[in-house]
Protein backbone atom coordinates (compact mmCIF):
# COMPACT_ATOMS: atom_id res chain seq x y z
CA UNK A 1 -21.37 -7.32 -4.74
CA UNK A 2 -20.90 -6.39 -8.50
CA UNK A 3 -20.88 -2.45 -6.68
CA UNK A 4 -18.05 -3.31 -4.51
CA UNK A 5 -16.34 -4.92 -6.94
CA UNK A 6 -16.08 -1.98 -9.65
CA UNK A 7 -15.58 0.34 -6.56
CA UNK A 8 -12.71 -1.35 -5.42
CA UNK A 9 -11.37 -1.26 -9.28
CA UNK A 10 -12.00 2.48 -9.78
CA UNK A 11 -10.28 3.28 -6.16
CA UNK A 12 -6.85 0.67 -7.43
CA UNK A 13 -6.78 2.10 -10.87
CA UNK A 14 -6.71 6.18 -8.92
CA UNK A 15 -3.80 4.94 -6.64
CA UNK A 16 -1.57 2.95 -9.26
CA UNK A 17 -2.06 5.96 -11.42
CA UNK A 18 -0.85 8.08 -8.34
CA UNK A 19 2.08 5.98 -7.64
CA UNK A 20 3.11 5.68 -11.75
CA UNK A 21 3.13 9.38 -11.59
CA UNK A 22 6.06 9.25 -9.02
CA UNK A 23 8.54 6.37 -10.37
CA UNK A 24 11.22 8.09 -8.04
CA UNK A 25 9.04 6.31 -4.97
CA UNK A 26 9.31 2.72 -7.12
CA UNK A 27 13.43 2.98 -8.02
CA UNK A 28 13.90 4.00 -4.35
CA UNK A 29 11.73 0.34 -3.29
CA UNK A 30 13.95 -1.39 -5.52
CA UNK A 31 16.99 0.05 -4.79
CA UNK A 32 17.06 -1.19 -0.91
CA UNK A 33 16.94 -4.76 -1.17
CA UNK A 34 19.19 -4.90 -4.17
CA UNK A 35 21.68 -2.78 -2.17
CA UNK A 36 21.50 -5.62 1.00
CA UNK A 37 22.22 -7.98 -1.58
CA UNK A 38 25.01 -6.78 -3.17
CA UNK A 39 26.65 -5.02 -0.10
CA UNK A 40 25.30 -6.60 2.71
CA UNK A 41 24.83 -10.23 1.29
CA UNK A 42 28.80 -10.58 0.37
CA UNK A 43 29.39 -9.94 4.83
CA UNK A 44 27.61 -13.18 5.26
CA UNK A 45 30.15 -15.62 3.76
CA UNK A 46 32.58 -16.20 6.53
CA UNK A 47 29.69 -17.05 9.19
CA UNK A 48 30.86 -20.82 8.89
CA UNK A 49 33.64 -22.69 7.94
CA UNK A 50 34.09 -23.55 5.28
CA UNK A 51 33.07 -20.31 4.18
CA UNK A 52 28.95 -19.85 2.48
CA UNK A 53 28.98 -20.16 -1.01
CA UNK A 54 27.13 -17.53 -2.99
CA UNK A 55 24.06 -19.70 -3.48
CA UNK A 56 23.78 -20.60 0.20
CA UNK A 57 24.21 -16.76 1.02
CA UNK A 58 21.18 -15.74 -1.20
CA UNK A 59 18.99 -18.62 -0.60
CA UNK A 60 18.62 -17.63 2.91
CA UNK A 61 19.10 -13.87 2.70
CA UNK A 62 16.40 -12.96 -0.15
CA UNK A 63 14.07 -14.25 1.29
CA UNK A 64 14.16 -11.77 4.37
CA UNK A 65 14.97 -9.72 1.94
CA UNK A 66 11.26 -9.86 0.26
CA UNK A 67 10.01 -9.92 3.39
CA UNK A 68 11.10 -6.79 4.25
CA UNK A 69 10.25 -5.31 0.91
CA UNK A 70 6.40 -6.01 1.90
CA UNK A 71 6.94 -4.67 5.27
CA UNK A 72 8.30 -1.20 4.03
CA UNK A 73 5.72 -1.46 1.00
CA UNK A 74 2.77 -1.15 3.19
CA UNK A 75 4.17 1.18 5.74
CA UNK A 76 4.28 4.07 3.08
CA UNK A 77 0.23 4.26 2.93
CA UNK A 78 -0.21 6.30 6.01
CA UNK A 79 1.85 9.01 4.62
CA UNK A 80 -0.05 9.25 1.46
CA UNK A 81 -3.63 9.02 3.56
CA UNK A 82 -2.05 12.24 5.47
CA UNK A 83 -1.15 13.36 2.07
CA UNK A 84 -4.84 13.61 1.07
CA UNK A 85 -6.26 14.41 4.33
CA UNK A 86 -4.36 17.66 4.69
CA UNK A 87 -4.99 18.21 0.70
CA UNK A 88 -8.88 18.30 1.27
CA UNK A 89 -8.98 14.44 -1.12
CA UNK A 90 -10.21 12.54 2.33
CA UNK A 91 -12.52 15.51 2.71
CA UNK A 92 -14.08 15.72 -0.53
CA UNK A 93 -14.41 11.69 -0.42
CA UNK A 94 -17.38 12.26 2.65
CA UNK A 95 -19.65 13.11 -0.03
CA UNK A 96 -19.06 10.19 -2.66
CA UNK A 97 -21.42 7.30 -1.69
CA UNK A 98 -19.01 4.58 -2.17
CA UNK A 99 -18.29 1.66 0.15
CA UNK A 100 -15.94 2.95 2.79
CA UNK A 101 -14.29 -1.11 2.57
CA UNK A 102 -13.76 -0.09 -1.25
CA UNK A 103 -11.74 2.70 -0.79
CA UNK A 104 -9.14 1.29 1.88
CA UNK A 105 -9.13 -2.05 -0.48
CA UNK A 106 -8.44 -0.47 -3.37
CA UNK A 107 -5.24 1.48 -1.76
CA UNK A 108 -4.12 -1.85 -0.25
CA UNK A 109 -4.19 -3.68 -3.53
CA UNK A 110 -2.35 -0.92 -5.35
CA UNK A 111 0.33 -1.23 -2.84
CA UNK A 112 -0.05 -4.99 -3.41
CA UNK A 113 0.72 -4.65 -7.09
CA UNK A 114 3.80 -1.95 -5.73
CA UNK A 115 5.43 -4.63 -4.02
CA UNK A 116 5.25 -7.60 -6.54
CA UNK A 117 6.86 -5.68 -9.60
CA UNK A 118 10.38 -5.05 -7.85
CA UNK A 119 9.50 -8.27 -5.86
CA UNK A 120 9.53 -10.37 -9.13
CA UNK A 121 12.50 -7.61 -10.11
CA UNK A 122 14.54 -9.06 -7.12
CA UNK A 123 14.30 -12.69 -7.51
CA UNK A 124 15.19 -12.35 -10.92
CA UNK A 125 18.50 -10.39 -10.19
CA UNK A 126 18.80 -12.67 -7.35
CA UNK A 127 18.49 -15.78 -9.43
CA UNK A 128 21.74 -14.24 -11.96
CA UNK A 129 24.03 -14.34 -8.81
CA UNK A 130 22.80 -18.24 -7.80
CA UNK A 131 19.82 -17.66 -6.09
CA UNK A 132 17.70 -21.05 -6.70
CA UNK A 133 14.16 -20.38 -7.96
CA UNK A 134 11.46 -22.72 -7.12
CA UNK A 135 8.76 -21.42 -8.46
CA UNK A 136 6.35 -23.36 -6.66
CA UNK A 137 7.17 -22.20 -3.38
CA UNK A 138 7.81 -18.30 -5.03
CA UNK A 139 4.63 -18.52 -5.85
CA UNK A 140 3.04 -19.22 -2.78
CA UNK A 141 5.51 -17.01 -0.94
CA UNK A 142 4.44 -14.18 -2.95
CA UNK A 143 0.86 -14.79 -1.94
CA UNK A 144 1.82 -14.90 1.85
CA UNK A 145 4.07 -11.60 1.48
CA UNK A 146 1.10 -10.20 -0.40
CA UNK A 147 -1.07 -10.65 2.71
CA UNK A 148 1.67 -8.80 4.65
CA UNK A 149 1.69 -5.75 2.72
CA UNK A 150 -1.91 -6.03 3.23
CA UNK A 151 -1.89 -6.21 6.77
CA UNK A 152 1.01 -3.70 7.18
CA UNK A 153 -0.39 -0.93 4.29
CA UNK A 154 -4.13 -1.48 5.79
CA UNK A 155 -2.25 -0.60 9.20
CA UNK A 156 -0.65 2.71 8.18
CA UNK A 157 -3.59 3.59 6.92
CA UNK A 158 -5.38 3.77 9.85
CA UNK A 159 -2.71 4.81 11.93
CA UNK A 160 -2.34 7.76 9.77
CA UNK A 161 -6.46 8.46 9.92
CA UNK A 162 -5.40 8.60 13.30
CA UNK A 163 -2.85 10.29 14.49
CA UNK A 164 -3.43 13.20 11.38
CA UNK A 165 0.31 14.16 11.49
CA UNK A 166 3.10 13.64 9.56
CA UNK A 167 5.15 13.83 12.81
CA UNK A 168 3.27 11.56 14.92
CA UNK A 169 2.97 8.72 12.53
CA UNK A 170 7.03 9.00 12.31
CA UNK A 171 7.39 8.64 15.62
CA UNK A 172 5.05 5.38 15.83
CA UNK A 173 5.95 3.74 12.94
CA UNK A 174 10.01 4.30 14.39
CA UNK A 175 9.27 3.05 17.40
CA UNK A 176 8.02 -0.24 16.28
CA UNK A 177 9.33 -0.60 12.80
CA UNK A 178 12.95 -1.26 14.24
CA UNK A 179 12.40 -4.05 16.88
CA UNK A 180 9.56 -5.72 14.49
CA UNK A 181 12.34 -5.89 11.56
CA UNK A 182 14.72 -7.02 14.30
CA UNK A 183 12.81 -9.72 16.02
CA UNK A 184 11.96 -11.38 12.85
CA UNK A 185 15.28 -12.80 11.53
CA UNK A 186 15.39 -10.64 8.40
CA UNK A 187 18.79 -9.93 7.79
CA UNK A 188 19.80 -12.64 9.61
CA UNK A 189 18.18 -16.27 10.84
CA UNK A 190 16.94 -15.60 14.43
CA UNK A 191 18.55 -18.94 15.29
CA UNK A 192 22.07 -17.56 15.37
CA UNK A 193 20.86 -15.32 18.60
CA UNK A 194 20.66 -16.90 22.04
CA UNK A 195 18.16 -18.29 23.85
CA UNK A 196 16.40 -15.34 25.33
CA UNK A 197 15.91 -13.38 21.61
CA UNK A 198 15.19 -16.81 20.18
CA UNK A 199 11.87 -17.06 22.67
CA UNK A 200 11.34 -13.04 22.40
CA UNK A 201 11.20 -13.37 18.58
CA UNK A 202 7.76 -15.34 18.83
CA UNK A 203 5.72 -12.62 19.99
CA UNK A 204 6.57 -10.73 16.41
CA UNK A 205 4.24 -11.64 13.71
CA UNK A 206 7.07 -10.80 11.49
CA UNK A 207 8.90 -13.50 12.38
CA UNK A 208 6.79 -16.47 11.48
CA UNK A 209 6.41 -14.91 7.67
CA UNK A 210 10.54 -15.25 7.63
CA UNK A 211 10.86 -18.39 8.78
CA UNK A 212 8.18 -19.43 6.29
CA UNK A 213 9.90 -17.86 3.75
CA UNK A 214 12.84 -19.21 3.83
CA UNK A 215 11.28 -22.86 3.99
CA UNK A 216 8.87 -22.31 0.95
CA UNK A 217 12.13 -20.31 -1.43
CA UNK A 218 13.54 -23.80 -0.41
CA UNK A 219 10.88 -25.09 -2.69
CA UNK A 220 9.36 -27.30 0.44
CA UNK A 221 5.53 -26.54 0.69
CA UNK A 222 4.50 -28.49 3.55
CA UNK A 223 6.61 -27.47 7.18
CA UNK A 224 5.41 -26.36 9.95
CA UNK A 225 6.56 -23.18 10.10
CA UNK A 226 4.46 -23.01 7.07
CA UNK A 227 1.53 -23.91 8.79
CA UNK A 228 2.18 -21.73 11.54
CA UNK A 229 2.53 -18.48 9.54
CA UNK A 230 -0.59 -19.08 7.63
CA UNK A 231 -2.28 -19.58 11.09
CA UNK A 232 -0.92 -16.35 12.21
CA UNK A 233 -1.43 -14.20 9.18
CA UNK A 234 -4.63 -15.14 7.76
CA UNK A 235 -6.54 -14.18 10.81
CA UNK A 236 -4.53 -10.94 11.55
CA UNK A 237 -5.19 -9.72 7.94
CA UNK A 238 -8.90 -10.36 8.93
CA UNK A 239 -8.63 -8.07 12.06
CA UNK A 240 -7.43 -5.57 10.81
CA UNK A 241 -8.61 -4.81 7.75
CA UNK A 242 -11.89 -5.13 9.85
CA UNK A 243 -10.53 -2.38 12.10
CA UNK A 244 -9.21 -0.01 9.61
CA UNK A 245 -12.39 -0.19 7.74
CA UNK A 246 -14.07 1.31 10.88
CA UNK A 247 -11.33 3.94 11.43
CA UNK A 248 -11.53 4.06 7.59
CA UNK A 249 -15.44 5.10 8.27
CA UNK A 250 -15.27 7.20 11.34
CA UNK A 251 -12.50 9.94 9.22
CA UNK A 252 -14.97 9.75 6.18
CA UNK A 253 -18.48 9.40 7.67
């Protein structure tokens, strides 16, 4: 266990070096969801009447907001894995005699600690324009998200072991990146759609981590949609870092 342990340290400490190398990649992270907020946010005011106050605005927006800062954290990693597989790194790591697990845990927590620095970053700027911190429910909001970029970076990994192509893993992360980011209320609650996108919206993971979001930035920790999103994104970190671990094994074995 103690092996695993420093593996998984050494393998972090290689990728956050990799990624402090190239701030360019961290400014561009933060600079999307403070541009939503402060051009896309101010479009939301006039939804009801009397018009959305600031506060209101933000305390439902940022959280999607977040949300999909996790979501686009993660995605990045099966670039980088092409990166190094067409660079000879994945190739050269056949030899080493570290824990396969260790290397794909070690990227996913350095894209872990990617996402909470301009994470923290965002609900700080967020809270100077009325955004209402509870720091509770941040807290464990941050620890759900965290799970996301887990799920999604573990993901792109192995979609990228996969397909071996920058092209290809465009073309698959397109295709579902757009209706997952949809589906899931980000921008906007899902409850403003109609009926049909309403019940459609239930078959995206995505969606239950937003409506759990905006419940816990609320500073409420016990809902049901809480419940429900830890139901649905404990397990399906389980599965699949279990399944990029093996596709994780199979392109380094």
């Amino acid at each position: 266990m103690k092996k695993l342990f420093t593996e998984i340290g050494l393998f972090f400490q290689r990728k956050i070096r990799e990624n402090v190398r190239q701030p360019v990649w961290i400014m561009s992270g933060l600079m999307t969801p403070l541009l939503y907020i402060l051009l896309f946010s101010p479009l939301l005011r006039n939804l009801s009447h009397p018009p959305l106050t600031t506060a209101q605005i933000l305390n439902s927006f940022v959280p999607g907001i977040l949300t999909l800062l996790a979501f686009s954290t993660g995605m990045g990693s099966g670039w980088t894995i092409i990166h190094e597989l067409e660079t000879g790194v994945v190739e050269r790591m056949r030899v080493t005699p570290a824990y396969r697990f260790s290397m794909l845990a070690g990227s996913v927590l350095a894209d872990i600690a990617s996402f909470l620095v301009p994470a923290v970053l965002v609900i700080v700027i967020a809270a100077f324009f009325g955004f209402e911190v509870h720091v509770v429910g941040l807290l464990i909001l941050l620890v759900m998200l965290c799970l996301l970029v887990a799920i999604v970076s573990a993901w792109s990994t192995a979609i990228g072991l996969i397909v071996k192509q920058i092209g290809s893993l465009a073309a698959v992360v397109t295709t579902l990146q757009l209706p997952l980011t949809l589906l899931s209320g980000i921008l906007l609650p899902i409850s403003l759609g109609p009926l049909w996108l309403r019940v459609v919206a239930h078959i995206d993971p995505l969606y239950y981590t937003v409506e759990a979001s905006r419940v816990l930035a609320t500073g409420k920790l016990w809902a049901t949609s809480i419940g429900v999103a830890w139901a649905v994104i404990v397990p399906l970190t389980v599965i699949v870092m279990a399944w990029a671990t093996r596709v994780y094994r199979k392109a380094v074995a």
